[in-house]
PDB file of N, CA and C in Angstrom:
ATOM      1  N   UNK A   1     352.276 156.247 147.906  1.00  0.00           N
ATOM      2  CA  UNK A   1     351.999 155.450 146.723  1.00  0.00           C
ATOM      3  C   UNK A   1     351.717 156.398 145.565  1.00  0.00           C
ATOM      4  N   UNK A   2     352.498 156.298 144.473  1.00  0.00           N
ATOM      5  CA  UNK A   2     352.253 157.359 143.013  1.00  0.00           C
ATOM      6  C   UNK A   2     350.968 156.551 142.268  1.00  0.00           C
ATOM      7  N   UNK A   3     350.254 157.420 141.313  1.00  0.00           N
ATOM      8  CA  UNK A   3     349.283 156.878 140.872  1.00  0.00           C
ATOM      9  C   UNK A   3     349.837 157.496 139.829  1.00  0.00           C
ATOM     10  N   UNK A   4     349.929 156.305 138.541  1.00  0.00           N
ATOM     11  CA  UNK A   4     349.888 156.475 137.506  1.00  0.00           C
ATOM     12  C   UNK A   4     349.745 157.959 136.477  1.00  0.00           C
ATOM     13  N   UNK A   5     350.124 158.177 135.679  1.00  0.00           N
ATOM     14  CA  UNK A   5     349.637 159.675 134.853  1.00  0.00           C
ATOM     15  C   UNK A   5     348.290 158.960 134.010  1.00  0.00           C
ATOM     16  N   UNK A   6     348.208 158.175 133.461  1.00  0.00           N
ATOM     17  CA  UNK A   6     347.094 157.427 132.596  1.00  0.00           C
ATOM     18  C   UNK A   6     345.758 157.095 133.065  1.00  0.00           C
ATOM     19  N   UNK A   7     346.641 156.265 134.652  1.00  0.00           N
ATOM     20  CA  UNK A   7     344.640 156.340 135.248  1.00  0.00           C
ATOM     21  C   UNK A   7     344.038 157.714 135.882  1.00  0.00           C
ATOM     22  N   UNK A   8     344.908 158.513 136.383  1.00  0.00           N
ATOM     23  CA  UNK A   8     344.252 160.249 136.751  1.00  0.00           C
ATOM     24  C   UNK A   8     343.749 160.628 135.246  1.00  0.00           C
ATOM     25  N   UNK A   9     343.782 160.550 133.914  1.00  0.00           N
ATOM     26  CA  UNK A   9     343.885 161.152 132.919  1.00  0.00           C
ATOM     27  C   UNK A   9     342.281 160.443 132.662  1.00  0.00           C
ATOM     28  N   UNK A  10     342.606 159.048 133.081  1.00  0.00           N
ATOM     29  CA  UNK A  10     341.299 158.351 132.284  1.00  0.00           C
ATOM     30  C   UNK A  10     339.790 158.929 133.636  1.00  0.00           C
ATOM     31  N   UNK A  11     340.469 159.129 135.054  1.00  0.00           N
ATOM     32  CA  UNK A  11     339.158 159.265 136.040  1.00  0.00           C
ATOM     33  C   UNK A  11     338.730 161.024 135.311  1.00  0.00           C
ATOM     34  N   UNK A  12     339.704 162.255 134.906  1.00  0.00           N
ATOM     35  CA  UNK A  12     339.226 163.178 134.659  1.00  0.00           C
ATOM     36  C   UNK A  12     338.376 162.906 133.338  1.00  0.00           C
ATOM     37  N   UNK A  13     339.084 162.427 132.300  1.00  0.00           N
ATOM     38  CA  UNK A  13     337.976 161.884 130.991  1.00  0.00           C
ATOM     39  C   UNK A  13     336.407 161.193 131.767  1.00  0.00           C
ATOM     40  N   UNK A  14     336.577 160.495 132.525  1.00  0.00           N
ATOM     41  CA  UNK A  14     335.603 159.713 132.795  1.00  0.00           C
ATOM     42  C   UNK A  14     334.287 161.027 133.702  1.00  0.00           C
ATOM     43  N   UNK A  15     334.887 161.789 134.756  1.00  0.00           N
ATOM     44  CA  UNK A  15     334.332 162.723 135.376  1.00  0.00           C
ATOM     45  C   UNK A  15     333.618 163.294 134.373  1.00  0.00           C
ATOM     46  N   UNK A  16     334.439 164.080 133.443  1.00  0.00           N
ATOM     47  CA  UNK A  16     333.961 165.255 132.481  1.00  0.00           C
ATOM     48  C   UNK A  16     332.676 164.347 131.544  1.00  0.00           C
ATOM     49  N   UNK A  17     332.852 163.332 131.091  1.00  0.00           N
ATOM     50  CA  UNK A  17     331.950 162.421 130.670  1.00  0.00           C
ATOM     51  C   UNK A  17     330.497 162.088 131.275  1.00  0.00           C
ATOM     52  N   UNK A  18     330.950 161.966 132.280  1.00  0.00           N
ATOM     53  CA  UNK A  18     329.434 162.057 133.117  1.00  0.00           C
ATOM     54  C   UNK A  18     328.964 163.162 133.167  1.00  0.00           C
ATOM     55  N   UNK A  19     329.826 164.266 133.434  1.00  0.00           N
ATOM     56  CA  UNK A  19     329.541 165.528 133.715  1.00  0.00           C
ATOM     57  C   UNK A  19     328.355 166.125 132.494  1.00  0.00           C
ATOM     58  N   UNK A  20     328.923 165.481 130.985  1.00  0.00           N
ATOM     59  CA  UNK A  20     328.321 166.387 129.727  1.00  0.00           C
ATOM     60  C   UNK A  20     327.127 165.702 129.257  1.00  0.00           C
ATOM     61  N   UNK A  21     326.904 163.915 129.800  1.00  0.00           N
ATOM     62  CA  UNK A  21     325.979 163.714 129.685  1.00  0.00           C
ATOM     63  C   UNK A  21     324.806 164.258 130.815  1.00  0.00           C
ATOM     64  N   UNK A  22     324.882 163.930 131.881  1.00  0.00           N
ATOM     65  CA  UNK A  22     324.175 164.607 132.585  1.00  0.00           C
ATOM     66  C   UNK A  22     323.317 166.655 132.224  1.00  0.00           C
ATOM     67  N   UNK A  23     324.662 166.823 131.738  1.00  0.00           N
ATOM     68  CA  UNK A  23     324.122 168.585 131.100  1.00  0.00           C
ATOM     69  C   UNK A  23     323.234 168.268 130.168  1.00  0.00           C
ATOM     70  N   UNK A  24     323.581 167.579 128.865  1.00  0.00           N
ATOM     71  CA  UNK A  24     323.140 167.279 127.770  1.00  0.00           C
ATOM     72  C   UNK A  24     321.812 166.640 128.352  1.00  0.00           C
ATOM     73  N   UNK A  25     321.852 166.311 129.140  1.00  0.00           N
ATOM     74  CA  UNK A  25     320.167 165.422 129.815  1.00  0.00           C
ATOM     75  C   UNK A  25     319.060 166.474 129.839  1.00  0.00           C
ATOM     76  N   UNK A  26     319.899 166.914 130.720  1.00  0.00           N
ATOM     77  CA  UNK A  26     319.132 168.492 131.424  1.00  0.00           C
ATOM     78  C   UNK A  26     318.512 169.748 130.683  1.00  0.00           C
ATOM     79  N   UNK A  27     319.830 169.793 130.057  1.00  0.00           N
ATOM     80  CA  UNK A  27     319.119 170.924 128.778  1.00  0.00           C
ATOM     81  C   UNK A  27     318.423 170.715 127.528  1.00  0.00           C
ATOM     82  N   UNK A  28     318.314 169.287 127.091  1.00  0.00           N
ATOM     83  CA  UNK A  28     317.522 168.351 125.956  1.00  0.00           C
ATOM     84  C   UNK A  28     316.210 169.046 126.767  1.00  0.00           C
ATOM     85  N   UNK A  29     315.748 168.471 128.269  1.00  0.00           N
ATOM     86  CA  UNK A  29     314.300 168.645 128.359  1.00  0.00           C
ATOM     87  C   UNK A  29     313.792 170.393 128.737  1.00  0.00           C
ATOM     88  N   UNK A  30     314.671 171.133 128.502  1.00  0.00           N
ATOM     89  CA  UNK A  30     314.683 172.736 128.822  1.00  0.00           C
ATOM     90  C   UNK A  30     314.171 173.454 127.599  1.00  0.00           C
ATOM     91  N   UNK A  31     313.023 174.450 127.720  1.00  0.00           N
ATOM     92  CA  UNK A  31     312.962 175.143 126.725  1.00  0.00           C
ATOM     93  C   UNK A  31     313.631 176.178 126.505  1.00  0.00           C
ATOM     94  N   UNK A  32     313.589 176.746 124.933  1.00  0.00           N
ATOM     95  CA  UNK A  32     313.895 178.051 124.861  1.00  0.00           C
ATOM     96  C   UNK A  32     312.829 178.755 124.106  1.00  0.00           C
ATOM     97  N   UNK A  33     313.226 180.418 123.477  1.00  0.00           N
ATOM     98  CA  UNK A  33     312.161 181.095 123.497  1.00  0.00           C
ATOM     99  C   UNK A  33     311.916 180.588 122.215  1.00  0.00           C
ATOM    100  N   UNK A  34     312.510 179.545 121.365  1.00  0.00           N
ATOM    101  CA  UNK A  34     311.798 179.118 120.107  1.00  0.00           C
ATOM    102  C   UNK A  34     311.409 177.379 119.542  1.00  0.00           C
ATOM    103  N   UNK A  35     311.944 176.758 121.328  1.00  0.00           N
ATOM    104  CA  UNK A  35     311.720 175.184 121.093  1.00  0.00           C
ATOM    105  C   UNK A  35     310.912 175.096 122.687  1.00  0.00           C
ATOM    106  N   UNK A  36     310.042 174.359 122.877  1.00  0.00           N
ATOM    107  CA  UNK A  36     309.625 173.871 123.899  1.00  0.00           C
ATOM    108  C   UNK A  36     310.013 172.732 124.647  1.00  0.00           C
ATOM    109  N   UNK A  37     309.798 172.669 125.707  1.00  0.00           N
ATOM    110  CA  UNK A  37     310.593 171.508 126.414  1.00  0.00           C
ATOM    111  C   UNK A  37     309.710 170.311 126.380  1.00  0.00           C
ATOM    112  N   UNK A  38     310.020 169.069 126.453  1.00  0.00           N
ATOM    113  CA  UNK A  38     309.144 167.974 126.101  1.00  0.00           C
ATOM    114  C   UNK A  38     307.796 168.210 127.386  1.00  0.00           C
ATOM    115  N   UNK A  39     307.888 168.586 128.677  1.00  0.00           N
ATOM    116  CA  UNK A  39     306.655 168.837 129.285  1.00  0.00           C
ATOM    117  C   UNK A  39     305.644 169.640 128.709  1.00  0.00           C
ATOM    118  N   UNK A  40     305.985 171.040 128.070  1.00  0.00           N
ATOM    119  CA  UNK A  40     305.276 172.099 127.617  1.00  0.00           C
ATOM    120  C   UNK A  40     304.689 170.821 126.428  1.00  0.00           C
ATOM    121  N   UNK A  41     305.521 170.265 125.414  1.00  0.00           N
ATOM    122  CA  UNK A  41     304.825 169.828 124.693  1.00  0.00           C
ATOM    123  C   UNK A  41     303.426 168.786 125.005  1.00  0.00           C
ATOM    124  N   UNK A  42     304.166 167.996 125.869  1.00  0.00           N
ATOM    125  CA  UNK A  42     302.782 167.233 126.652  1.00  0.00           C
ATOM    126  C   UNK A  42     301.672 168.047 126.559  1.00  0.00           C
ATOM    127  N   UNK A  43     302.192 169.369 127.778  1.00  0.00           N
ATOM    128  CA  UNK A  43     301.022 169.639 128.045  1.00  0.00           C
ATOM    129  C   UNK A  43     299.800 170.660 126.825  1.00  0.00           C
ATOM    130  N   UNK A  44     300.718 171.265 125.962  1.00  0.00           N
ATOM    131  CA  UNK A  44     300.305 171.847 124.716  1.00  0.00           C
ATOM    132  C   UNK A  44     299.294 170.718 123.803  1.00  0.00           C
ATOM    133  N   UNK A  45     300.009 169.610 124.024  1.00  0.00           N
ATOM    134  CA  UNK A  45     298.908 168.687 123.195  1.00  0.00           C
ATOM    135  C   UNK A  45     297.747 168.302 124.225  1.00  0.00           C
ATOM    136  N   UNK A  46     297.675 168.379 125.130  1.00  0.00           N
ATOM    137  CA  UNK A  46     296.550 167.926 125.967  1.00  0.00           C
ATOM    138  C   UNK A  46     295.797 168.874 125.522  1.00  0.00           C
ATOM    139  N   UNK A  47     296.146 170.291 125.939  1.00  0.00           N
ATOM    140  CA  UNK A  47     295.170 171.742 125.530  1.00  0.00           C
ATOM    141  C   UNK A  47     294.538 171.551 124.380  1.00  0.00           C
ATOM    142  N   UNK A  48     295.253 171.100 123.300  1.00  0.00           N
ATOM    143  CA  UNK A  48     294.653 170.852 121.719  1.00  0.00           C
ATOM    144  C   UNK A  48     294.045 170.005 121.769  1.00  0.00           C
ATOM    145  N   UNK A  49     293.829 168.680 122.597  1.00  0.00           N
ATOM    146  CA  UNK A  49     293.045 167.764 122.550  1.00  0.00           C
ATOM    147  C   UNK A  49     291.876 167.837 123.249  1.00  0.00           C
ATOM    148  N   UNK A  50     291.627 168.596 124.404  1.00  0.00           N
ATOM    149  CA  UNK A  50     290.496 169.531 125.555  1.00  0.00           C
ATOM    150  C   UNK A  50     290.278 170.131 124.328  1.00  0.00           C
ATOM    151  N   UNK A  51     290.479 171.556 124.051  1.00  0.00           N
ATOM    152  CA  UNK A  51     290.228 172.376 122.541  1.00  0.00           C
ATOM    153  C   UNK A  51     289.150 171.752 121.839  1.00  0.00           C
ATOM    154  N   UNK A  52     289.943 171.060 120.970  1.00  0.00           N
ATOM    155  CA  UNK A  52     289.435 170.038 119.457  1.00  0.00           C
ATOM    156  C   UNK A  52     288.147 169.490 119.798  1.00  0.00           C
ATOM    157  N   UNK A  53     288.088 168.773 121.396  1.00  0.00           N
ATOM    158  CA  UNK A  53     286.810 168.393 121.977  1.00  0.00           C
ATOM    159  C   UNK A  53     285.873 168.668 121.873  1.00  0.00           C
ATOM    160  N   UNK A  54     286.178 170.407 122.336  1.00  0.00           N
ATOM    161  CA  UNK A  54     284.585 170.959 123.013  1.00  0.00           C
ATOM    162  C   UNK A  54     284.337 171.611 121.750  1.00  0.00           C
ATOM    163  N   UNK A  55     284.932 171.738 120.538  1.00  0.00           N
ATOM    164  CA  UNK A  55     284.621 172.447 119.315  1.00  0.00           C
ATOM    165  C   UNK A  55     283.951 171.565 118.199  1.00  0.00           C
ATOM    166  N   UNK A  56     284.107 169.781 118.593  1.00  0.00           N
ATOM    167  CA  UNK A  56     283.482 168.819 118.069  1.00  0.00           C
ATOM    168  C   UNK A  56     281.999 168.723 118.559  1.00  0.00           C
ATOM    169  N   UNK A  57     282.179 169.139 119.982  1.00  0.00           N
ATOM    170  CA  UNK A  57     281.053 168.454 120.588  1.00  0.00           C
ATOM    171  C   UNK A  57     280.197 169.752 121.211  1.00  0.00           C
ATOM    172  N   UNK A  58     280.339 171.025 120.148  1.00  0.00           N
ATOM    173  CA  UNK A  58     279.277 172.705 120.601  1.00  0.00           C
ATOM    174  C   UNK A  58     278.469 172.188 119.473  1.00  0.00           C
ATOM    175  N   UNK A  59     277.173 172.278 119.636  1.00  0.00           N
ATOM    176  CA  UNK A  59     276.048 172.270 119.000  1.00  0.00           C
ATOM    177  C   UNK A  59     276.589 173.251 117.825  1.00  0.00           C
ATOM    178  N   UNK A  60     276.634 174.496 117.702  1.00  0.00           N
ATOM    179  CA  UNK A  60     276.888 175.957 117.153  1.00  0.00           C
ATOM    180  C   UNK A  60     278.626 176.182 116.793  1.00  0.00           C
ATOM    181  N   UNK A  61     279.301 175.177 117.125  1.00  0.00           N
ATOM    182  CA  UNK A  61     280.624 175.122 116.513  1.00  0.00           C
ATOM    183  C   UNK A  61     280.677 174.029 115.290  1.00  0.00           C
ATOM    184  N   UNK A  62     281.131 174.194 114.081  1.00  0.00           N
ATOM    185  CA  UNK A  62     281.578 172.751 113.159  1.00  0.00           C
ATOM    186  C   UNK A  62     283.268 172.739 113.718  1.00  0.00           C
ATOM    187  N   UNK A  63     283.514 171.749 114.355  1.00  0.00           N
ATOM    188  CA  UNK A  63     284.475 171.371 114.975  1.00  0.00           C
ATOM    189  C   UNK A  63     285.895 171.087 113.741  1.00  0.00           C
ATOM    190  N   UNK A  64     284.929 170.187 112.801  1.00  0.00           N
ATOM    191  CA  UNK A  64     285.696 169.483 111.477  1.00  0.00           C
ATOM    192  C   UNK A  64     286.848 170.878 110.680  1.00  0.00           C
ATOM    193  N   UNK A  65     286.015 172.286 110.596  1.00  0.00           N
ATOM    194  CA  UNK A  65     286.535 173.337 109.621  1.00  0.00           C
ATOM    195  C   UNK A  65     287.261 173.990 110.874  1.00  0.00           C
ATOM    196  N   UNK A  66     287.653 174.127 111.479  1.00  0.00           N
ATOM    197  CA  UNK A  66     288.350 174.764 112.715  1.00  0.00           C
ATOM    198  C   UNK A  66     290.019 173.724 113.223  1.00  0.00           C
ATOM    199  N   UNK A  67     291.019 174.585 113.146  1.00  0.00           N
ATOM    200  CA  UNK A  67     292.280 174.039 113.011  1.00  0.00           C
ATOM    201  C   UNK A  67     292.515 174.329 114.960  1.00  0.00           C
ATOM    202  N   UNK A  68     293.317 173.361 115.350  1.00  0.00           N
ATOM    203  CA  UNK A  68     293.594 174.225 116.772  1.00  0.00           C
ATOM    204  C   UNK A  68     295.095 173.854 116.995  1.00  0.00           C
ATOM    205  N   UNK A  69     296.251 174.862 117.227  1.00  0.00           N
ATOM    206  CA  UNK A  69     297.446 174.694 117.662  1.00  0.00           C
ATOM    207  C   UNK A  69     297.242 175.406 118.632  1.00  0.00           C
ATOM    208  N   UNK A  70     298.560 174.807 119.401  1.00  0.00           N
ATOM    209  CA  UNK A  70     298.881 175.140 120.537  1.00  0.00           C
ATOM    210  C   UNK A  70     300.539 175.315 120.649  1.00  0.00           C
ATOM    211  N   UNK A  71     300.850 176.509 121.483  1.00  0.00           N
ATOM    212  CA  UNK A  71     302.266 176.716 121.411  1.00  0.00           C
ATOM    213  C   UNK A  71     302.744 177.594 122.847  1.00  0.00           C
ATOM    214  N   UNK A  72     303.256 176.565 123.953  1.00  0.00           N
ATOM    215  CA  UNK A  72     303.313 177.173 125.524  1.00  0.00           C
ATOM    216  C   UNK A  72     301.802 178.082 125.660  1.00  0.00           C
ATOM    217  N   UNK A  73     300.845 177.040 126.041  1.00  0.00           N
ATOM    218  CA  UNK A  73     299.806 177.412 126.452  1.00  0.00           C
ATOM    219  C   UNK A  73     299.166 178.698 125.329  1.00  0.00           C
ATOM    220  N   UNK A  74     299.721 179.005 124.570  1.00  0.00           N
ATOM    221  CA  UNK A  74     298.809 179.987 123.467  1.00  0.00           C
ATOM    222  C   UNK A  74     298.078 178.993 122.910  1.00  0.00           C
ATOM    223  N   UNK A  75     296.607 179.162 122.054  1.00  0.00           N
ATOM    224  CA  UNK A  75     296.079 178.868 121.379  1.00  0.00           C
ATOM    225  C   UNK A  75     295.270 179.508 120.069  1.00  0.00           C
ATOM    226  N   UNK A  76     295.739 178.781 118.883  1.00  0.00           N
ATOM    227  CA  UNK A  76     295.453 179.389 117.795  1.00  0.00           C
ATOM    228  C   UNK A  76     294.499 178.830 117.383  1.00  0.00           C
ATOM    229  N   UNK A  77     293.247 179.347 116.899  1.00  0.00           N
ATOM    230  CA  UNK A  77     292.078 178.993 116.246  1.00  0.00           C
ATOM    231  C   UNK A  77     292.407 178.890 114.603  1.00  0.00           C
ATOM    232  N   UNK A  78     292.333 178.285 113.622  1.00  0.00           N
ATOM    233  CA  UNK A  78     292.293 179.098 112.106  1.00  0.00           C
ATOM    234  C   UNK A  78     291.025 178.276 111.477  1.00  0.00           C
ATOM    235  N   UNK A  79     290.323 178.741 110.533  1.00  0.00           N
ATOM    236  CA  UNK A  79     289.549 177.604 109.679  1.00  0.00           C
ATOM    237  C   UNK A  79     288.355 178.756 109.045  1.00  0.00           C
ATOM    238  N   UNK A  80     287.178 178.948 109.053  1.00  0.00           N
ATOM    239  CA  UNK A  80     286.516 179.076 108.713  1.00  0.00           C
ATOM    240  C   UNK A  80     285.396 178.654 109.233  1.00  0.00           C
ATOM    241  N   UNK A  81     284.210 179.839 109.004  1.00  0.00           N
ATOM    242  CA  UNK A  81     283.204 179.550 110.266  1.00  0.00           C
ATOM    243  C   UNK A  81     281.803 180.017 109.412  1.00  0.00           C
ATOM    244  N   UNK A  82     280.147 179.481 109.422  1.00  0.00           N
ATOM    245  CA  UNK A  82     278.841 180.263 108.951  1.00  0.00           C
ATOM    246  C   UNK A  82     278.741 181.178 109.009  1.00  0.00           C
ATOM    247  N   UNK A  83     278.855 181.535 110.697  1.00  0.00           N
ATOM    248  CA  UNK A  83     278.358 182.529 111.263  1.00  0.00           C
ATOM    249  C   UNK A  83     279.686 183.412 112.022  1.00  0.00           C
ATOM    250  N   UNK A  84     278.932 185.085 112.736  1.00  0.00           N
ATOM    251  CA  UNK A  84     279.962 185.253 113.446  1.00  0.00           C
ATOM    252  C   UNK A  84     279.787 184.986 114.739  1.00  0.00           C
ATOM    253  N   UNK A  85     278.674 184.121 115.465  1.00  0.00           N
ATOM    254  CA  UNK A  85     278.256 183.144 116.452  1.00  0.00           C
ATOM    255  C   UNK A  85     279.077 181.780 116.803  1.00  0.00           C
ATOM    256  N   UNK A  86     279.543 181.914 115.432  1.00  0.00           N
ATOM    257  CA  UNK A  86     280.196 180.215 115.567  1.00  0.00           C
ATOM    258  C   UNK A  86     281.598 180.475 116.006  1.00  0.00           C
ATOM    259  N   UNK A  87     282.190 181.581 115.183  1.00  0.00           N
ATOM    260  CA  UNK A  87     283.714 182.309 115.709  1.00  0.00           C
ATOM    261  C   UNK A  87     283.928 182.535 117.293  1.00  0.00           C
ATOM    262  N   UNK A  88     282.889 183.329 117.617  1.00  0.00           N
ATOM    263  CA  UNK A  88     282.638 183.910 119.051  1.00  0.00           C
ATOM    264  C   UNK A  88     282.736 182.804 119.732  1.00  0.00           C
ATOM    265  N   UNK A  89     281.793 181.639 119.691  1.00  0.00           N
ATOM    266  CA  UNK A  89     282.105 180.374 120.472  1.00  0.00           C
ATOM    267  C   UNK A  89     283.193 179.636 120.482  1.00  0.00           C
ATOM    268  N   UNK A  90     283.560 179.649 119.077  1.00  0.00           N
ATOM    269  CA  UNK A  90     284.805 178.473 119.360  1.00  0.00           C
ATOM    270  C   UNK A  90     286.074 179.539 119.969  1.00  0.00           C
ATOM    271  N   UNK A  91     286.140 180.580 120.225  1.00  0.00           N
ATOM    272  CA  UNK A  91     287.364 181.793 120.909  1.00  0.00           C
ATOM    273  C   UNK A  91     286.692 181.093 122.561  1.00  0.00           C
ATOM    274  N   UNK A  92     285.453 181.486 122.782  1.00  0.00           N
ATOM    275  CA  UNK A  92     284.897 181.390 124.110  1.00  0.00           C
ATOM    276  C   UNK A  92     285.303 179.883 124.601  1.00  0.00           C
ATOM    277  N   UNK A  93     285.230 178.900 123.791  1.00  0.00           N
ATOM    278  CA  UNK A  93     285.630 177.693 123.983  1.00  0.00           C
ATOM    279  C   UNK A  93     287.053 177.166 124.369  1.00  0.00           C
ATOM    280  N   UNK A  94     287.523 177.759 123.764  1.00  0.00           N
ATOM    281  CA  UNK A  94     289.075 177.892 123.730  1.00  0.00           C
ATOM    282  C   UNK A  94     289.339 178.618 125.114  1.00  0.00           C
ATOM    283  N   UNK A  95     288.983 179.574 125.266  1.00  0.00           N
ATOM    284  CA  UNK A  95     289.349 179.884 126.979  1.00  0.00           C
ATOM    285  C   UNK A  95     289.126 179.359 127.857  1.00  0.00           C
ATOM    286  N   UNK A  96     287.956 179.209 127.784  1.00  0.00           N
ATOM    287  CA  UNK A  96     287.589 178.480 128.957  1.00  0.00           C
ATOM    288  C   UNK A  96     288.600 177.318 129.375  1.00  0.00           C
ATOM    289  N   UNK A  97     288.957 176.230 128.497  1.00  0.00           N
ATOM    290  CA  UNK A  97     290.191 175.015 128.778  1.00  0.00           C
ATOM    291  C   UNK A  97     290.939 175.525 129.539  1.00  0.00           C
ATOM    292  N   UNK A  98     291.147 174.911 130.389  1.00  0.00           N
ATOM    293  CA  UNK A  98     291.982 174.676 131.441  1.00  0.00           C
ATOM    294  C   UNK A  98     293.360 174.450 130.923  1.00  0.00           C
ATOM    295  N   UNK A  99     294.125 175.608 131.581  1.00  0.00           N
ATOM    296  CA  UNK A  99     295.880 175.532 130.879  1.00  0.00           C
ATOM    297  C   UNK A  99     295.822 176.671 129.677  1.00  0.00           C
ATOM    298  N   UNK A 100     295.177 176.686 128.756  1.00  0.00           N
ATOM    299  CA  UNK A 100     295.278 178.127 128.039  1.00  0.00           C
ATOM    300  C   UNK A 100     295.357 179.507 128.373  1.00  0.00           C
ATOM    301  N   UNK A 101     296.502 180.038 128.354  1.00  0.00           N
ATOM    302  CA  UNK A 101     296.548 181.658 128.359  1.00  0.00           C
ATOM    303  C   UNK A 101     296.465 182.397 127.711  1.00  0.00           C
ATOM    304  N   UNK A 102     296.048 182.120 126.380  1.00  0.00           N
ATOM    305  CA  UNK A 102     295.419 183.245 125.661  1.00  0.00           C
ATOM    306  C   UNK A 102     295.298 182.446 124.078  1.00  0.00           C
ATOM    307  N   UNK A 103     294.210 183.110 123.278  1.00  0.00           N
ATOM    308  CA  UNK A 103     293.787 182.805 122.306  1.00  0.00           C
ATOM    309  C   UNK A 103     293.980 183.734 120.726  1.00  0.00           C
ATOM    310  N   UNK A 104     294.469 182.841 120.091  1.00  0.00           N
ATOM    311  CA  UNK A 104     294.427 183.689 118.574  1.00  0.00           C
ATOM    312  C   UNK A 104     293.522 183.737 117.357  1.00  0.00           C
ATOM    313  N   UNK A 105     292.270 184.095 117.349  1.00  0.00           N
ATOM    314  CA  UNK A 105     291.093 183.837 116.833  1.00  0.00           C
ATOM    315  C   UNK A 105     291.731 184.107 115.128  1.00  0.00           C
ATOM    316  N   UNK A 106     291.834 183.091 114.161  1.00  0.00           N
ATOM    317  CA  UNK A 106     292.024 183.498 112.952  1.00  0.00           C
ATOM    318  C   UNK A 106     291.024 182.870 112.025  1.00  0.00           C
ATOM    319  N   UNK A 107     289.868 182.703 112.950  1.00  0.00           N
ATOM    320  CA  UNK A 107     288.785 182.252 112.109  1.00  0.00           C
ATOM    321  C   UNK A 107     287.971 182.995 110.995  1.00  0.00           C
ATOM    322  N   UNK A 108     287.758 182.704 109.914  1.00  0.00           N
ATOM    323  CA  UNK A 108     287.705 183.505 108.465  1.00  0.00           C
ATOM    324  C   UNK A 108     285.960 182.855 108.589  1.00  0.00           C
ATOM    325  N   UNK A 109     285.007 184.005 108.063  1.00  0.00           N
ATOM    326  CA  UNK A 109     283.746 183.587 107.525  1.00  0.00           C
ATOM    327  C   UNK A 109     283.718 183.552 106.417  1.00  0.00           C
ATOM    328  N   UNK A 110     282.994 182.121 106.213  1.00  0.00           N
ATOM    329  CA  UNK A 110     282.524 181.937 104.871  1.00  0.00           C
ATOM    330  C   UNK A 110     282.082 182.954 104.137  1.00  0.00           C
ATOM    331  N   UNK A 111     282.267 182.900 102.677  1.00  0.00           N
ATOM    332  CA  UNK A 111     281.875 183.765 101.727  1.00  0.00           C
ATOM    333  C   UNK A 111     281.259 183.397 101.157  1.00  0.00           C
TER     334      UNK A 111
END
């Protein structure tokens, strides 16, 4: 039995079709070294939200003047601080969270 030239033409279109969505699936949720993958992002905002927490809620931190990003588990401090007690804590704070691998203290004292 011959099979058509049109329907072999339409099952390879159809193969390759599945084929590029499926890639296109795969590599949408994949990072690279300058986009994160939608998990990292999850979990980057959780860190900032643990973070932001314990810097609201340190006696010796003002939580409000203190910025916190997060980028594949780095964490950046920026804002402005009284003391250099208050800097020291909110860095110390920042480590401690669970999921952070390292911290970028760019906290500026008041003048």
């Amino acid at each position: 039995m011959k099979t058509k030239p049109h329907i072999i033409t339409f099952r390879y279109l159809f193969v390759f079709a599945v084929a590029l969505v499926i890639s296109l699936g795969i590599n949408g949720c994949t990072s690279t070294p300058t986009k994160e993958s939608t998990g990292q992002f999850v979990d980057d905002s959780a860190i900032t939200t643990k973070v932001k927490a314990k810097l609201l809620d340190d006696p010796v931190v003002s939580g409000l003047r203190i910025s916190v990003e997060t980028y594949k588990g780095i964490v950046q401090l920026s804002g402005f601080a009284n003391s250099s007690a208050e800097i020291n804590q909110a860095e110390a704070l920042a480590q401690q969270t669970d999921g952070v691998r390292s911290v970028r203290n760019d906290i500026h004292l008041k003048k």
